[in-house]
C-alpha atoms as a PDB file:
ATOM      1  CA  UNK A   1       0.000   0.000   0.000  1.00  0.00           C
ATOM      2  CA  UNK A   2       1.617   3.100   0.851  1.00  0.00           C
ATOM      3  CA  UNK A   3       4.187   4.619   2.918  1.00  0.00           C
ATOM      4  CA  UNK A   4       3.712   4.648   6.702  1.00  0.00           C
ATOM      5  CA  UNK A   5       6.902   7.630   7.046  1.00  0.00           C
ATOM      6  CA  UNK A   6       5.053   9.286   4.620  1.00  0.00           C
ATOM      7  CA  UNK A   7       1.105   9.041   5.868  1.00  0.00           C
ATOM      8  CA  UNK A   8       2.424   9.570   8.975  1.00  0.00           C
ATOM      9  CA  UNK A   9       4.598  12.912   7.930  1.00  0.00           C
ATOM     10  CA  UNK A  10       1.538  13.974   5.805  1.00  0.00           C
ATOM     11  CA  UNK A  11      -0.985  13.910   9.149  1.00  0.00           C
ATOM     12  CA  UNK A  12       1.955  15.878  10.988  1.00  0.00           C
ATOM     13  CA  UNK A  13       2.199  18.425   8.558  1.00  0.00           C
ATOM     14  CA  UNK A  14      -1.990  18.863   8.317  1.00  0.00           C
ATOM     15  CA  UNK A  15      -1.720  19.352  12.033  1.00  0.00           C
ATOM     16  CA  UNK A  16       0.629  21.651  11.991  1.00  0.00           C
ATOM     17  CA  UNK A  17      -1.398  23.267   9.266  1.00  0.00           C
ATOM     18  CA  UNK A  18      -4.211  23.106  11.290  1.00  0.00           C
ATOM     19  CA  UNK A  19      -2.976  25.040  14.729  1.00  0.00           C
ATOM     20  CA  UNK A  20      -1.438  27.664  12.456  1.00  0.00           C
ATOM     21  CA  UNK A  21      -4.766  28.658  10.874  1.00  0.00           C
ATOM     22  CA  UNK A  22      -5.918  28.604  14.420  1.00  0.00           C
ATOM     23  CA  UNK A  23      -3.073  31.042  15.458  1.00  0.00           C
ATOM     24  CA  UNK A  24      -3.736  33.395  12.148  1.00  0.00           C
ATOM     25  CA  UNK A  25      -7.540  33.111  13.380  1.00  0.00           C
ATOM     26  CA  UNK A  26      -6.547  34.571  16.782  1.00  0.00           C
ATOM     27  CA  UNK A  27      -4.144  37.215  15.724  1.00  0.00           C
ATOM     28  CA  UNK A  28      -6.633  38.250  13.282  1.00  0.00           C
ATOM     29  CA  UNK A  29      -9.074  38.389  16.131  1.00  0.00           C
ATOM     30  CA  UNK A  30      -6.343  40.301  18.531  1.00  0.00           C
ATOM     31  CA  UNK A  31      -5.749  42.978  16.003  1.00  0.00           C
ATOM     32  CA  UNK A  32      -9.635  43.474  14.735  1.00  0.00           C
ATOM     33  CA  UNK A  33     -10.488  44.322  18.136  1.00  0.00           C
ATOM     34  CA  UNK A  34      -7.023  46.523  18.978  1.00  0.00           C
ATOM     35  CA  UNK A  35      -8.802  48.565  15.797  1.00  0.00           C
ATOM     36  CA  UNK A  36     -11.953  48.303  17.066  1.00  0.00           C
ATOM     37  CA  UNK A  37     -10.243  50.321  20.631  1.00  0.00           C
ATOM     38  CA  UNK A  38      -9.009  52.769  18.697  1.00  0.00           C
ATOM     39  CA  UNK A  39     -11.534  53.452  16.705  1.00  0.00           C
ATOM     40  CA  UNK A  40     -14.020  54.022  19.700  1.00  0.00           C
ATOM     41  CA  UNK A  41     -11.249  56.048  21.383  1.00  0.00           C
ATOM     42  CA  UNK A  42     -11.014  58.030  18.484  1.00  0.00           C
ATOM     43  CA  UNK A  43     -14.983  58.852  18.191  1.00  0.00           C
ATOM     44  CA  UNK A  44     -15.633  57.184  15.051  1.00  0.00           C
ATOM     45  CA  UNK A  45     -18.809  55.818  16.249  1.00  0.00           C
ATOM     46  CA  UNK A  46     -20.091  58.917  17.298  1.00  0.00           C
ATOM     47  CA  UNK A  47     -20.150  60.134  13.078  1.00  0.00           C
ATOM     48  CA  UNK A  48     -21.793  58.959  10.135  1.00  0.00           C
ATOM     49  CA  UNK A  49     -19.348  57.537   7.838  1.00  0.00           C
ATOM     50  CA  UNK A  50     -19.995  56.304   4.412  1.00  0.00           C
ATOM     51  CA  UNK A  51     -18.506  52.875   4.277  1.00  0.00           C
ATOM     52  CA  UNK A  52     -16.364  53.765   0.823  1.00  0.00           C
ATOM     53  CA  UNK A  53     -14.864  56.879   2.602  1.00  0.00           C
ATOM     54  CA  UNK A  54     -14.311  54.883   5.216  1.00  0.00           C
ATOM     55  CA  UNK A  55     -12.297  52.526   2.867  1.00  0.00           C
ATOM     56  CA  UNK A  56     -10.568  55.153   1.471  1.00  0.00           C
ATOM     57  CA  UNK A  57      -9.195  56.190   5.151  1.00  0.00           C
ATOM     58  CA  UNK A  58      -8.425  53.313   6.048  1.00  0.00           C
ATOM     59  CA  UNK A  59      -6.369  53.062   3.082  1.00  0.00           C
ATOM     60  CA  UNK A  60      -4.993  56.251   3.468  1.00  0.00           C
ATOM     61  CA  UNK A  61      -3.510  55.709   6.926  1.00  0.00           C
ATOM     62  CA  UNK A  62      -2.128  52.164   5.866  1.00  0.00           C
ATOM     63  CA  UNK A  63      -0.098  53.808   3.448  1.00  0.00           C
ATOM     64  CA  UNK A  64       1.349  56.224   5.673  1.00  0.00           C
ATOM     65  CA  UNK A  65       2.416  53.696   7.810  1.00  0.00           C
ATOM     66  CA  UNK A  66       4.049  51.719   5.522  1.00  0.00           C
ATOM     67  CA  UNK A  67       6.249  54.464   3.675  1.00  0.00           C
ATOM     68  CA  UNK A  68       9.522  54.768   5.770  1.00  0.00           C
ATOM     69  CA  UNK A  69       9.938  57.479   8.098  1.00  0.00           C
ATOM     70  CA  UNK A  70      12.279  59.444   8.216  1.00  0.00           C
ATOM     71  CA  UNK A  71      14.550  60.472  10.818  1.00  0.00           C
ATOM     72  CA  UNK A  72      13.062  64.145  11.274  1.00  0.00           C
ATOM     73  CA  UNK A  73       9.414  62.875  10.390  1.00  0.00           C
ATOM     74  CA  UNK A  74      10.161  60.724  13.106  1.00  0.00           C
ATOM     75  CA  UNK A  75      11.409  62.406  15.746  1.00  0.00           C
ATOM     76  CA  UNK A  76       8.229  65.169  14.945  1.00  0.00           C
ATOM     77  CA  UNK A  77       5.780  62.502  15.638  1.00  0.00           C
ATOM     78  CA  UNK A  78       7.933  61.820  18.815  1.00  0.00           C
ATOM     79  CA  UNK A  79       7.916  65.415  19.790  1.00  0.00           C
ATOM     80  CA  UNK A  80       4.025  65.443  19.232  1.00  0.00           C
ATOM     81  CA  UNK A  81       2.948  62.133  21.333  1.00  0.00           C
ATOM     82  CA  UNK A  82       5.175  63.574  24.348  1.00  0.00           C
ATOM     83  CA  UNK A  83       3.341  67.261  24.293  1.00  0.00           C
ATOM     84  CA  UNK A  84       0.845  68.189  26.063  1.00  0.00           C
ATOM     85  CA  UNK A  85      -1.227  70.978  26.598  1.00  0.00           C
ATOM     86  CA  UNK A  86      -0.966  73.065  29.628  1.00  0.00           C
ATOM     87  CA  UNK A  87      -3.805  75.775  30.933  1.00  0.00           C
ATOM     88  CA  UNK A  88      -2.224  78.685  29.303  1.00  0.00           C
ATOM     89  CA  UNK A  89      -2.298  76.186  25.660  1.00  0.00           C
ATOM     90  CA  UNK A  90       1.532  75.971  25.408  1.00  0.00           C
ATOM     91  CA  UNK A  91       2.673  72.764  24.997  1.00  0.00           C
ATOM     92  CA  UNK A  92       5.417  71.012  26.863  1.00  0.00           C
ATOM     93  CA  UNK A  93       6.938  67.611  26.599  1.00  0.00           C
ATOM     94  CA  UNK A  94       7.728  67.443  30.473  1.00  0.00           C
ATOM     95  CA  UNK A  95       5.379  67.742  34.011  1.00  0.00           C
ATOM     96  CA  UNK A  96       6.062  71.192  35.177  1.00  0.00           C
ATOM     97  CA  UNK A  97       5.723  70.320  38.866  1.00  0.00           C
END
């Protein structure tokens, strides 16, 4: 009949196929709801959005986080994570205590 090293290497590797489609299906899961945060956080609920601009947004910020940054662009987006506003509207990028 046929080979037992090689039935028996076929049913490993189907296994193996098997738990990684379960770990794509929870990564996939992980992420969709790390969006989902963000997009709450972000009040997109709270507007009406038509689902191709939407699309197109979504789109739009992929692509800006998949050109490289560079150095300068960087180190702005640093800068403007670490600021924040203070009564007077100046912003710092320390606690003024």
């Amino acid at each position: 009949m046929g080979d037992p090293n090689l039935t028996a290497s076929m049913a490993g590797i189907d296994a193996k196929i098997e738990k990684l489609r379960e770990k794509k299906k929870k990564m996939q899961l992980r992420a969709s709801e790390r969006f989902v945060r963000a997009a709450i956080e972000a009040g997109l609920l709270d507007i009406e959005v038509d689902e191709e601009d939407l699309l197109k947004a979504f789109r739009d910020v992929a692509e800006r986080f998949r050109r490289p940054a560079t150095k300068s662009a960087a180190t702005d987006t640093h800068k403007a994570r670490s600021a924040h506003k203070v009564s007077d509207g100046a912003a710092v990028g320390h606690d003024e205590r």
